[in-house]
Protein backbone atom coordinates (compact mmCIF):
# COMPACT_ATOMS: atom_id res chain seq x y z
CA UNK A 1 -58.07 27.57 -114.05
CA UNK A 2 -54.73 29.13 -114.79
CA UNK A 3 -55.70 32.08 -112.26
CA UNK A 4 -56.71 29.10 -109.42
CA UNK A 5 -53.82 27.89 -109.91
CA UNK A 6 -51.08 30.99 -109.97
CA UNK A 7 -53.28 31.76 -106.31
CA UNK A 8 -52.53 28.85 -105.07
CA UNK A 9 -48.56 29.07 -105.46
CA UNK A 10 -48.71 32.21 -104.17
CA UNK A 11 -49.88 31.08 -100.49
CA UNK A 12 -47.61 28.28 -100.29
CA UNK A 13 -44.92 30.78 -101.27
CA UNK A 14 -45.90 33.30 -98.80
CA UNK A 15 -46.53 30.67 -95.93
CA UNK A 16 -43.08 29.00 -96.12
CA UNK A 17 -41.61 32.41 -96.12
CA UNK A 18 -43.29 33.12 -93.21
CA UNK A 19 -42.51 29.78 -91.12
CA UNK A 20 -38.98 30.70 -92.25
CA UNK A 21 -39.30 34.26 -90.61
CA UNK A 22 -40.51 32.98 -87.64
CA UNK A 23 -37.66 29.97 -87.01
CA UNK A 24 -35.26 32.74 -87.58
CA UNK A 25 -36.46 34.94 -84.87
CA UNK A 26 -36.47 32.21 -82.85
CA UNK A 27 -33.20 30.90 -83.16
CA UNK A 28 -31.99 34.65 -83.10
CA UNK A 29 -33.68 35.18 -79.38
CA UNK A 30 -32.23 31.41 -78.24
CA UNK A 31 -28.84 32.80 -79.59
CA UNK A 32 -28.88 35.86 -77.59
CA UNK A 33 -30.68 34.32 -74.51
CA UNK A 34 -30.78 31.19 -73.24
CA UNK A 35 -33.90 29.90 -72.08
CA UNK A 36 -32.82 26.51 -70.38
CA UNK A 37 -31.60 26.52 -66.60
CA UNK A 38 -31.07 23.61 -64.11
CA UNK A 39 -31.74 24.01 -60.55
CA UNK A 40 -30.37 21.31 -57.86
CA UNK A 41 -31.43 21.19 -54.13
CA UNK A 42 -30.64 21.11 -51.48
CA UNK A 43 -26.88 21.50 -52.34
CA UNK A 44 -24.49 20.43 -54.59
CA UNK A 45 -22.46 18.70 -51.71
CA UNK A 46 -24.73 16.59 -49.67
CA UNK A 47 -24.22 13.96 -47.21
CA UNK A 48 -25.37 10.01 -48.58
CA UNK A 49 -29.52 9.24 -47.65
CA UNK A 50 -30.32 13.08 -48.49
CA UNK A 51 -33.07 13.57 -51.02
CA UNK A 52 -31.41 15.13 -54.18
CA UNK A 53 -33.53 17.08 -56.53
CA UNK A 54 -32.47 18.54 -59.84
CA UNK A 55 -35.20 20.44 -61.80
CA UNK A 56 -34.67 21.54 -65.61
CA UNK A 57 -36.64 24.36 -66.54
CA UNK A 58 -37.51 25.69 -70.13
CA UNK A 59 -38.43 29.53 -70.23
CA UNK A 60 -40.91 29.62 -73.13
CA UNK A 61 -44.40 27.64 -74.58
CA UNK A 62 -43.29 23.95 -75.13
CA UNK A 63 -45.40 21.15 -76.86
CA UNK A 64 -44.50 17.48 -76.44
CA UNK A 65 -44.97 16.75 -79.83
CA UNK A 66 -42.00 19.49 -81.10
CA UNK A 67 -39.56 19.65 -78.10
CA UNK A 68 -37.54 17.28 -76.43
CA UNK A 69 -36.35 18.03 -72.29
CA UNK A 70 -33.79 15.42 -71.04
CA UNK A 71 -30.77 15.16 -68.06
CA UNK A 72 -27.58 13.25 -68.57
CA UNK A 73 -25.36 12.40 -65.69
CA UNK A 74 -21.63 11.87 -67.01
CA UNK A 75 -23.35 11.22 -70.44
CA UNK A 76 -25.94 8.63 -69.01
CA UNK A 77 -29.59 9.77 -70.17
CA UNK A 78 -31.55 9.97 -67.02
CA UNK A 79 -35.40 9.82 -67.03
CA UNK A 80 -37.31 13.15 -66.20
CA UNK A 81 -40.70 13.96 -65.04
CA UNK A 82 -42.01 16.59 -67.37
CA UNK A 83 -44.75 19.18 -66.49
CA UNK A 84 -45.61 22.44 -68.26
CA UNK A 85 -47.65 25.52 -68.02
CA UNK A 86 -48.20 28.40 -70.23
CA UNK A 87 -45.06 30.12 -70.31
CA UNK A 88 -42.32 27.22 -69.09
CA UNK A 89 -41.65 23.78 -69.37
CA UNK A 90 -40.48 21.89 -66.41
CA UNK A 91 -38.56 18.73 -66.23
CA UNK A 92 -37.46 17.00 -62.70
CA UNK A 93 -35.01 14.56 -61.88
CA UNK A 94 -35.40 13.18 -58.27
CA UNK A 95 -33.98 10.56 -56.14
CA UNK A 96 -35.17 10.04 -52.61
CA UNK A 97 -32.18 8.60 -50.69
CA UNK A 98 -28.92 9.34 -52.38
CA UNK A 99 -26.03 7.57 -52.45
CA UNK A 100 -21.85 7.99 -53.31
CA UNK A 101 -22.86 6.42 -56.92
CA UNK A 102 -25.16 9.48 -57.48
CA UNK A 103 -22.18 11.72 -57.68
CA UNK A 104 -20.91 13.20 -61.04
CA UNK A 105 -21.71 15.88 -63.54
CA UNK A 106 -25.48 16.37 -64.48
CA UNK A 107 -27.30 18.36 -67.47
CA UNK A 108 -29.88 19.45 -68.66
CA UNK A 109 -30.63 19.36 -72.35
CA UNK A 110 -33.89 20.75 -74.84
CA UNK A 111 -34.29 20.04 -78.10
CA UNK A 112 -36.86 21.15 -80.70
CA UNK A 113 -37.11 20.71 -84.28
CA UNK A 114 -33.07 21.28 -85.48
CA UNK A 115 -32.50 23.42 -82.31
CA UNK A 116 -30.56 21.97 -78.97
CA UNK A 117 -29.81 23.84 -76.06
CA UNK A 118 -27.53 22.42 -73.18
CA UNK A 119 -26.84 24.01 -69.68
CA UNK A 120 -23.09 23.98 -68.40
CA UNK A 121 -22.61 20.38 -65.97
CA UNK A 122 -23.22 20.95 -62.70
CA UNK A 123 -20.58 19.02 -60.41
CA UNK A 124 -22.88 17.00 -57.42
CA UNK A 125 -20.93 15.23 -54.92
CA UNK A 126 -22.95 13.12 -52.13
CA UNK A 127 -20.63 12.01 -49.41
CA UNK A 128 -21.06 9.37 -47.51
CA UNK A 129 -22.65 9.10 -44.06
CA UNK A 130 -19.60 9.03 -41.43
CA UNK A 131 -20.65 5.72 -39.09
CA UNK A 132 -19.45 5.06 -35.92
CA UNK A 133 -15.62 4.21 -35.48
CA UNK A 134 -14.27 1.25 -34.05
CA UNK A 135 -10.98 0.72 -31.88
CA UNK A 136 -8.97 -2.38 -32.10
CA UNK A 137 -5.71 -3.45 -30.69
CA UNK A 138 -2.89 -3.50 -32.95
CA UNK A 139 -1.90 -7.05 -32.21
CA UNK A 140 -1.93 -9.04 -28.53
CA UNK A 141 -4.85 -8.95 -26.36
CA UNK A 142 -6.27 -7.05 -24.05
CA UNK A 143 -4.42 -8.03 -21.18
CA UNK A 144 -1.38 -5.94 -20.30
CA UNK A 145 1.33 -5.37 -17.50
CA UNK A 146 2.99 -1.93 -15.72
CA UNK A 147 5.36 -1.02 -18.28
CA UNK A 148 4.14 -2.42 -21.53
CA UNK A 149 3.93 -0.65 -24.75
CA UNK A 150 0.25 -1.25 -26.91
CA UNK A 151 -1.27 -0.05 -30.14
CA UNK A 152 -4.67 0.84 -30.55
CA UNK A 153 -6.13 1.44 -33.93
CA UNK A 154 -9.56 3.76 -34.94
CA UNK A 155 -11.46 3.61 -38.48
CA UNK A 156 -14.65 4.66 -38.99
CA UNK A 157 -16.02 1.89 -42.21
CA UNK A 158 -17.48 4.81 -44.23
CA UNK A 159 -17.95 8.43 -44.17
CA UNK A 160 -16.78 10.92 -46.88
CA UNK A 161 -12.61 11.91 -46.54
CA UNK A 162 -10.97 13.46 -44.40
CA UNK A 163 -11.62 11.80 -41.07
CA UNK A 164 -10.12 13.18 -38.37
CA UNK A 165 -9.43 10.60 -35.46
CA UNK A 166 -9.40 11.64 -31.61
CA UNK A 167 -8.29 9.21 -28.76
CA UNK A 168 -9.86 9.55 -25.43
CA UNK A 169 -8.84 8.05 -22.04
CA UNK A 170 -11.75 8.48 -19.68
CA UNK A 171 -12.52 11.84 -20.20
CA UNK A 172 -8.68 12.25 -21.32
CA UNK A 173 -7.82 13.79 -24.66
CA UNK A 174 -4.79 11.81 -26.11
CA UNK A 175 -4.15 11.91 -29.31
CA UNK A 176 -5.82 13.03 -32.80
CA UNK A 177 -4.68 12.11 -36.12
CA UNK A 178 -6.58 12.73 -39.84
CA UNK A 179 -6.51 10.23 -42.61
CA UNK A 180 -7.35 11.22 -46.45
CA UNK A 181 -7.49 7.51 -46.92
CA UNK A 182 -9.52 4.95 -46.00
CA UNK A 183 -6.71 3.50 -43.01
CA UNK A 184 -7.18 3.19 -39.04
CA UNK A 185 -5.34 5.92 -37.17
CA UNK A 186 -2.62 4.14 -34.99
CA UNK A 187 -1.62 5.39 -31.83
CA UNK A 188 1.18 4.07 -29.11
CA UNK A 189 0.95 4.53 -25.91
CA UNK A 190 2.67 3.03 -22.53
CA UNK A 191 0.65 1.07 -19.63
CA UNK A 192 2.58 3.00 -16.82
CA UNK A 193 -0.08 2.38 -13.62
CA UNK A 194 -3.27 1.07 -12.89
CA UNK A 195 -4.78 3.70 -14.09
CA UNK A 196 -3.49 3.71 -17.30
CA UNK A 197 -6.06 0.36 -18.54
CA UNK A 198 -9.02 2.85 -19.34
CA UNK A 199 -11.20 3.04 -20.68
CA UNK A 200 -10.60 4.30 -24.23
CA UNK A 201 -12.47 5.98 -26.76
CA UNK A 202 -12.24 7.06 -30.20
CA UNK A 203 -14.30 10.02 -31.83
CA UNK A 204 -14.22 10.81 -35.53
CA UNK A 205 -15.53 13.50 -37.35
CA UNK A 206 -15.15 14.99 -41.11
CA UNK A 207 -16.34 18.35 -43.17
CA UNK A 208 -20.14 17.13 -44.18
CA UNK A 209 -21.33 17.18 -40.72
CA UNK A 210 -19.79 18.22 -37.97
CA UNK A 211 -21.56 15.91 -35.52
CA UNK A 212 -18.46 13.73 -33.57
CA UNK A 213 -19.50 9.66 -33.63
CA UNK A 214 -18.30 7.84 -31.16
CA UNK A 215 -16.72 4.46 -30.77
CA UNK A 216 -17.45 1.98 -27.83
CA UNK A 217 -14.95 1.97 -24.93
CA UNK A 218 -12.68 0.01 -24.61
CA UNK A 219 -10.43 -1.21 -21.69
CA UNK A 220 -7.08 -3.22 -20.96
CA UNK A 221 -6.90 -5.86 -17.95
CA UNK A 222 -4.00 -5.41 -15.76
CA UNK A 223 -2.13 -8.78 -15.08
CA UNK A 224 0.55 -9.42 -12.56
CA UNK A 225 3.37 -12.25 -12.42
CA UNK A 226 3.12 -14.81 -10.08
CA UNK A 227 5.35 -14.61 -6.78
CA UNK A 228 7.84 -17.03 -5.04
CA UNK A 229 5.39 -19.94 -4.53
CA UNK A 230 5.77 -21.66 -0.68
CA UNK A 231 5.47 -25.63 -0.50
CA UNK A 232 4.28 -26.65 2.89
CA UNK A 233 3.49 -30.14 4.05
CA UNK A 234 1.18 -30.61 7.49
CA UNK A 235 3.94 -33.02 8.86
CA UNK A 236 7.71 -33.22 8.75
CA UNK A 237 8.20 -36.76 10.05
CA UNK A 238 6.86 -39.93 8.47
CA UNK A 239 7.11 -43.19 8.60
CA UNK A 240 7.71 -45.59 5.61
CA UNK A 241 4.31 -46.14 3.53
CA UNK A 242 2.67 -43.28 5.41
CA UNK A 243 0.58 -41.03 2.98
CA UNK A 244 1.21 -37.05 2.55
CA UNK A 245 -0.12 -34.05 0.92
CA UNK A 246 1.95 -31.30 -0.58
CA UNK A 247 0.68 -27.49 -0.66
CA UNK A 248 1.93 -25.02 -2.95
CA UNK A 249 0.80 -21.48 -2.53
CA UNK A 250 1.54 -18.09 -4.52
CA UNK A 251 0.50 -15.17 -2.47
CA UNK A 252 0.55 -12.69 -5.88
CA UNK A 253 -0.14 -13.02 -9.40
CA UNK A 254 -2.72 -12.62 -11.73
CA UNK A 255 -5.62 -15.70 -11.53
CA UNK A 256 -5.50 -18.48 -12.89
CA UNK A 257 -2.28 -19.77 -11.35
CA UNK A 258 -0.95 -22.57 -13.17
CA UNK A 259 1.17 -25.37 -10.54
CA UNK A 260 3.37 -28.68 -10.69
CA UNK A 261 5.09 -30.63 -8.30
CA UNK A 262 8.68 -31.94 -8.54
CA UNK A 263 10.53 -34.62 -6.90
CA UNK A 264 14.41 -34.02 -7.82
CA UNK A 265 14.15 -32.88 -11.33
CA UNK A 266 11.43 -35.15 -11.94
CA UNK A 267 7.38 -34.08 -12.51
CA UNK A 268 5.45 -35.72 -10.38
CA UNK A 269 1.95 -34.72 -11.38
CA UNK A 270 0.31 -32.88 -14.33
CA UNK A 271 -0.15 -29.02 -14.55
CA UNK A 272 -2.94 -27.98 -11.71
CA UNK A 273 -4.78 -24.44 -12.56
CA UNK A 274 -6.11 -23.14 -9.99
CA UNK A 275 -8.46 -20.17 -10.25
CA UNK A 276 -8.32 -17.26 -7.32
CA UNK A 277 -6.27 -17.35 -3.89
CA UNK A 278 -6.32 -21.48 -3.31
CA UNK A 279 -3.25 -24.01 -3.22
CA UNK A 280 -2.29 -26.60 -5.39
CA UNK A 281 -2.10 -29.85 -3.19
CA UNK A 282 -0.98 -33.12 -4.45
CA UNK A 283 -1.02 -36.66 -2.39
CA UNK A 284 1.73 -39.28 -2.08
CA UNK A 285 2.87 -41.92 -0.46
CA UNK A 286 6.52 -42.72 1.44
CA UNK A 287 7.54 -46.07 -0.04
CA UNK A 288 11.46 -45.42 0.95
CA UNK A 289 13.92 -43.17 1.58
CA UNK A 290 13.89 -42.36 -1.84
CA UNK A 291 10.52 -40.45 -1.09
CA UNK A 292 12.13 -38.19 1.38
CA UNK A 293 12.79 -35.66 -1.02
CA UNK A 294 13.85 -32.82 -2.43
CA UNK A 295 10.50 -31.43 -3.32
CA UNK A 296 9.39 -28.37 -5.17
CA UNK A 297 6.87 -26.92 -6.87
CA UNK A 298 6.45 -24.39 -9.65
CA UNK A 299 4.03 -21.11 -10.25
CA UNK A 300 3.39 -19.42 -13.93
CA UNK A 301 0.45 -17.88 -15.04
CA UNK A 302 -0.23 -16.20 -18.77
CA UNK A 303 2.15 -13.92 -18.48
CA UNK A 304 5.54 -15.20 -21.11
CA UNK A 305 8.72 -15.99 -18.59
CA UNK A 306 6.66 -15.32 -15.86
CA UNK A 307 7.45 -18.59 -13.74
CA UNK A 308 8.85 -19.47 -10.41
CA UNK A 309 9.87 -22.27 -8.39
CA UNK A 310 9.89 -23.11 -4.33
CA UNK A 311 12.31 -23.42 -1.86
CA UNK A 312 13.15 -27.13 -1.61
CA UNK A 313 10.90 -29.31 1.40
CA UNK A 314 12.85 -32.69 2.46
CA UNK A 315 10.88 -35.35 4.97
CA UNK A 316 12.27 -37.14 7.56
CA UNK A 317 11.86 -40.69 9.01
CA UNK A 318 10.64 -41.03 12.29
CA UNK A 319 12.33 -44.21 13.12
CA UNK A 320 15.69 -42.30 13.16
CA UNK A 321 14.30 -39.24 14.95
CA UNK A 322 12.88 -41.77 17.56
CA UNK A 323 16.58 -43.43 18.35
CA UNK A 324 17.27 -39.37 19.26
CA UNK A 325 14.67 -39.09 21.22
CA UNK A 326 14.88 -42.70 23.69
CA UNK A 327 18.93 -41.38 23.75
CA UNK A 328 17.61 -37.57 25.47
CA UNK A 329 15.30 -39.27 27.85
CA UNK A 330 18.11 -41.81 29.10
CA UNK A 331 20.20 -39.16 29.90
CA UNK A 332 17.11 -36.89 31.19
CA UNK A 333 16.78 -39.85 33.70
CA UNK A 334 19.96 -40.52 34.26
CA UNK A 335 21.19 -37.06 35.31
CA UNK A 336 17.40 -37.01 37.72
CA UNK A 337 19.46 -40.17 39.41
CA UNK A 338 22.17 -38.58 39.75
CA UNK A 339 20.78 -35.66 41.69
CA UNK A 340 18.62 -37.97 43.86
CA UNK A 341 21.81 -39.75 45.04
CA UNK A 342 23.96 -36.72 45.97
CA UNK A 343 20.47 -35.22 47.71
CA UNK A 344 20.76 -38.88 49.55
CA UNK A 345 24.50 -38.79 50.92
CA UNK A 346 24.82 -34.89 51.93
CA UNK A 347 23.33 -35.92 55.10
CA UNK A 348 25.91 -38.55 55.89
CA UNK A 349 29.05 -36.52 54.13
CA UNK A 350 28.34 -33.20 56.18
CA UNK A 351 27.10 -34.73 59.35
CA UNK A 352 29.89 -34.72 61.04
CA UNK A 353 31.56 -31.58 59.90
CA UNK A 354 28.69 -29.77 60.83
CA UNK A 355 28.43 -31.39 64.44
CA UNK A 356 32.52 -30.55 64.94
CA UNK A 357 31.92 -27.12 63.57
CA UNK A 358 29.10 -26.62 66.01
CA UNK A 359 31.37 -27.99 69.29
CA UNK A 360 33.56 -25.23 67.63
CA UNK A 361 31.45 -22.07 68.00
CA UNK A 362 29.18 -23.16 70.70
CA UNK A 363 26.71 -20.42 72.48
CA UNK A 364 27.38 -18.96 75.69
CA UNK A 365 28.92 -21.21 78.41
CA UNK A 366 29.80 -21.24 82.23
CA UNK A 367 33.91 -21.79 83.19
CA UNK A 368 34.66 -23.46 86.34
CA UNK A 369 38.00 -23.49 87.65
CA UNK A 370 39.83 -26.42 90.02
CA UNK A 371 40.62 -24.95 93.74
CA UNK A 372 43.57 -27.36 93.93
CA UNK A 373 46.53 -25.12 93.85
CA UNK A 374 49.30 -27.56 95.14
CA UNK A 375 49.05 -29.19 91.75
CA UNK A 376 50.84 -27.41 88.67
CA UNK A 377 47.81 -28.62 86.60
CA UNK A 378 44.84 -26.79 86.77
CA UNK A 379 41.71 -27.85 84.82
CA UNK A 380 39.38 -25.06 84.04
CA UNK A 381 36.09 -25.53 82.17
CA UNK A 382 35.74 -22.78 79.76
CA UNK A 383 33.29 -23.32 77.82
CA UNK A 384 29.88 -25.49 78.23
CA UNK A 385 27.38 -26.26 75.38
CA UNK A 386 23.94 -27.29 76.53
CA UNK A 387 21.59 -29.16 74.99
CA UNK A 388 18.41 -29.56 76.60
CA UNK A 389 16.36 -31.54 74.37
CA UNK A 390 19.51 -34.36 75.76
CA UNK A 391 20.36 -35.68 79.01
CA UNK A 392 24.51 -35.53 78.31
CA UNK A 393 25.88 -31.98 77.52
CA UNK A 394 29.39 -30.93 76.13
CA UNK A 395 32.01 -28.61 77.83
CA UNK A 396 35.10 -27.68 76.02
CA UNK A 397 37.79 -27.52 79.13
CA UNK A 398 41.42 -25.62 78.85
CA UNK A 399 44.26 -27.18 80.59
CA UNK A 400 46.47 -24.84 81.92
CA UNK A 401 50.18 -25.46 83.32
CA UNK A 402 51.74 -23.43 86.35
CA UNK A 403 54.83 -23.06 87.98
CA UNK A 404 55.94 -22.34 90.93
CA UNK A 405 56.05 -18.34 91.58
CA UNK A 406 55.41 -18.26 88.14
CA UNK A 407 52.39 -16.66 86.63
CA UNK A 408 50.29 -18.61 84.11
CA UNK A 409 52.11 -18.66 80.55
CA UNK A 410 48.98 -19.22 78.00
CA UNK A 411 51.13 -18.49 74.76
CA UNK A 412 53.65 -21.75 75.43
CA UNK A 413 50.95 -23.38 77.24
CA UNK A 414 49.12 -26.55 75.00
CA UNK A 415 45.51 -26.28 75.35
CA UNK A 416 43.82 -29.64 74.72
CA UNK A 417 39.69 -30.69 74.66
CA UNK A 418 38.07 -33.55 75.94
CA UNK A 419 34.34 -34.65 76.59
CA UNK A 420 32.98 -34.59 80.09
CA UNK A 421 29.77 -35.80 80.93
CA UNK A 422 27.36 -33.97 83.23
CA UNK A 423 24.05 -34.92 84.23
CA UNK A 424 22.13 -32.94 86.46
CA UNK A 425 20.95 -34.75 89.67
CA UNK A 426 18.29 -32.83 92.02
CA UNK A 427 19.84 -29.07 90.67
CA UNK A 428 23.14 -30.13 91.53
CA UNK A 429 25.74 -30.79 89.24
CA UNK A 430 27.65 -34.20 89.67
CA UNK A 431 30.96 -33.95 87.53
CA UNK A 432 33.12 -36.78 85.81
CA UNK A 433 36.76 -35.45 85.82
CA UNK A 434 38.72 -37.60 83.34
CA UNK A 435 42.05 -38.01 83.78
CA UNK A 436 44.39 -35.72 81.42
């Protein structure tokens, strides 16, 4: 019994001595070479809905019922998917889509019995997914004029920092600015033509992918101030309680065109918009002469200060026009009457004068001379004027005084005229001497 028993001590003795042996070799080999790794694909920097994959791997037998495989991420024990074969243990830590909340330190950890082995933290960033930018206007709208100054913003919503920021006009590179921080890049620029109101784009683009995104265009509407509107009325003239229509009309400016009419100082009808190239008209009737006028009207349209008035447009009463009228049609008339008369009494003013200035010059003519020598007179008929279309005919006749052995003196001599009568009887001429 004794020697059963002294046996018996003996293998427990030599058994613990041996499982001692063997724990010291084995923490000896762990000491000198570590048998844990971690493994993380596909990178350590990956861009937000990649799959990431972390594997921790144990280089030696393992049993589930002695040693313990786990993953912490910042501390936080994550659950693994353990698998084994003969010579290594495996434990994975997979998640399909990840996201910016799956970034921080990770690792892996193996326990068994009073031994724990950790691997150094692996740093895993997952940025995010860079979306598509959007570009805004600063403040105002979208409608602008030549000259003015605008601000148009760009921010992509997420997408891992830096972003850089590039402004396009048409196919136009403009400007490019990079933000660390989650703020719109600004940029100024002047509307200087028409061809200046786009369109614009905005690209943006970081270090995880190098793939641009793109915004949506965006462009400006060029507006124009109104010009000088013109009030026209079909008539000028009226007549009291007669109804008329007022036109106003601005040939430029951007649509819609905002009108009122004005009597004096006074509005006389409510704001008219009118959209495209089409006048404002209003209707109204003359009650008195206080109707006449001044009228005007007045153009704006959207853009601030932009508005401007007519030149003024007076009426005037056709009773008053008509006493002007009846006054230039008297005198018309009168001076026709006029005319008529004088046309009337040249005949008997110049009758006469004309007949005396024809005896004057008369056309060729026949002299006959007396044969009566005794006397000192001596008629000769110098001149004749016929006139065939009559039966009595003219003869101008010179008188011409002699003396005695004296030859005819015609520069003291008198020469006087007087009518004779001759009428041709049978082709011979019967003559009328009238006594001088």
């Amino acid at each position: 019994m004794l020697t059963f028993m002294t046996l018996l001590v003996f293998l427990l003795s030599h058994f613990q001595a041996t499982q001692q042996t063997e724990n010291s070799e084995e923490n000896g080999n762990e000491e000198a070479l570590s048998k844990l790794s971690m493994d993380i694909s596909p990178f350590t920097t990956i861009e937000g809905g990649t799959q990431l994959n972390i594997t921790c791997t144990y280089r030696s037998r393992c049993t589930t019922g002695k040693a313990r495989m786990g993953i912490h991420k910042d501390g936080e024990k994550k659950d693994l998917t353990i698998s084994y074969d003969s010579a290594k243990c495996y434990g994975s830590y997979i998640k399909e889509s990840a996201t910016v909340s799956d970034s921080g330190a990770y690792e892996c950890q193996w326990s068994s019995n009073n031994y724990t082995e950790e691997t150094e933290p692996s740093q895993i960033i997952v940025r995010e997914l860079l979306s598509n930018p959007e570009v805004k206007l600063l403040k105002g709208s979208s409608e602008v004029m030549i000259g003015q100054n605008v601000t148009i913003t760009c921010l992509s919503g997420s997408g891992s920092l830096p972003v850089s920021y590039t402004l396009f006009r048409d196919n136009q590179k403009l400007f490019t600015e990079t933000k660390s921080e989650r703020k719109p890049a600004t940029f100024i620029l002047t509307i200087k033509s028409a061809s200046d109101i786009g369109k614009y784009t905005c690209k943006a683009t970081n270090e995880i992918r190098k793939e641009a995104k793109y915004s949506k265009s965006f462009i400006f509407t060029l507006i124009e101030a109104v010009s000088q509107p013109v009030l026209s009325s079909p008539t000028s003239r009226v007549k009291t309680g007669q109804n008329v229509t007022l036109f106003c009309l601005s040939e430029n400016g951007s649509h819609p065109i905002t009108y009122r009419f004005f009597r004096g100082n006074k509005s006389i009808s409510p704001p008219i918009c009118v959209e495209g190239k089409a006048a404002a008209n209003i209707s109204l009737t003359i009650k008195s002469s206080n109707f006449l006028g001044d009228y005007k009207c007045k153009a704006e349209n959207k853009i601030p200060n932009s508005k401007k008035y007519s030149n003024s447009l007076r009426f005037t009463l056709s009773e008053k026009a008509g006493i002007s009228y009846l006054l230039c049609i008297s005198l018309v008339v009168f001076l026709l009457l006029v005319v008529m008369v004088i046309a009337v009494a040249i005949p008997f003013l110049f009758l006469p004068w004309y007949k005396a200035r024809k005896l004057k010059s008369p056309k060729s003519a026949t002299g006959f001379v007396s044969d009566q020598t005794e006397s000192e007179t001596c008629v000769i008929y110098t001149e004749i004027a016929n006139n065939e279309s009559d039966q009595q005919q003219y003869a101008n006749i010179s008188i011409i005084r002699k003396e005695k052995g004296d030859r005819v003196n015609l520069s003291t001599d008198t020469v006087d005229y007087s009518e004779v009568f001759i009428s041709r009887i049978q082709g011979m001429l019967k003559e009328n001497h009238l006594s001088l």
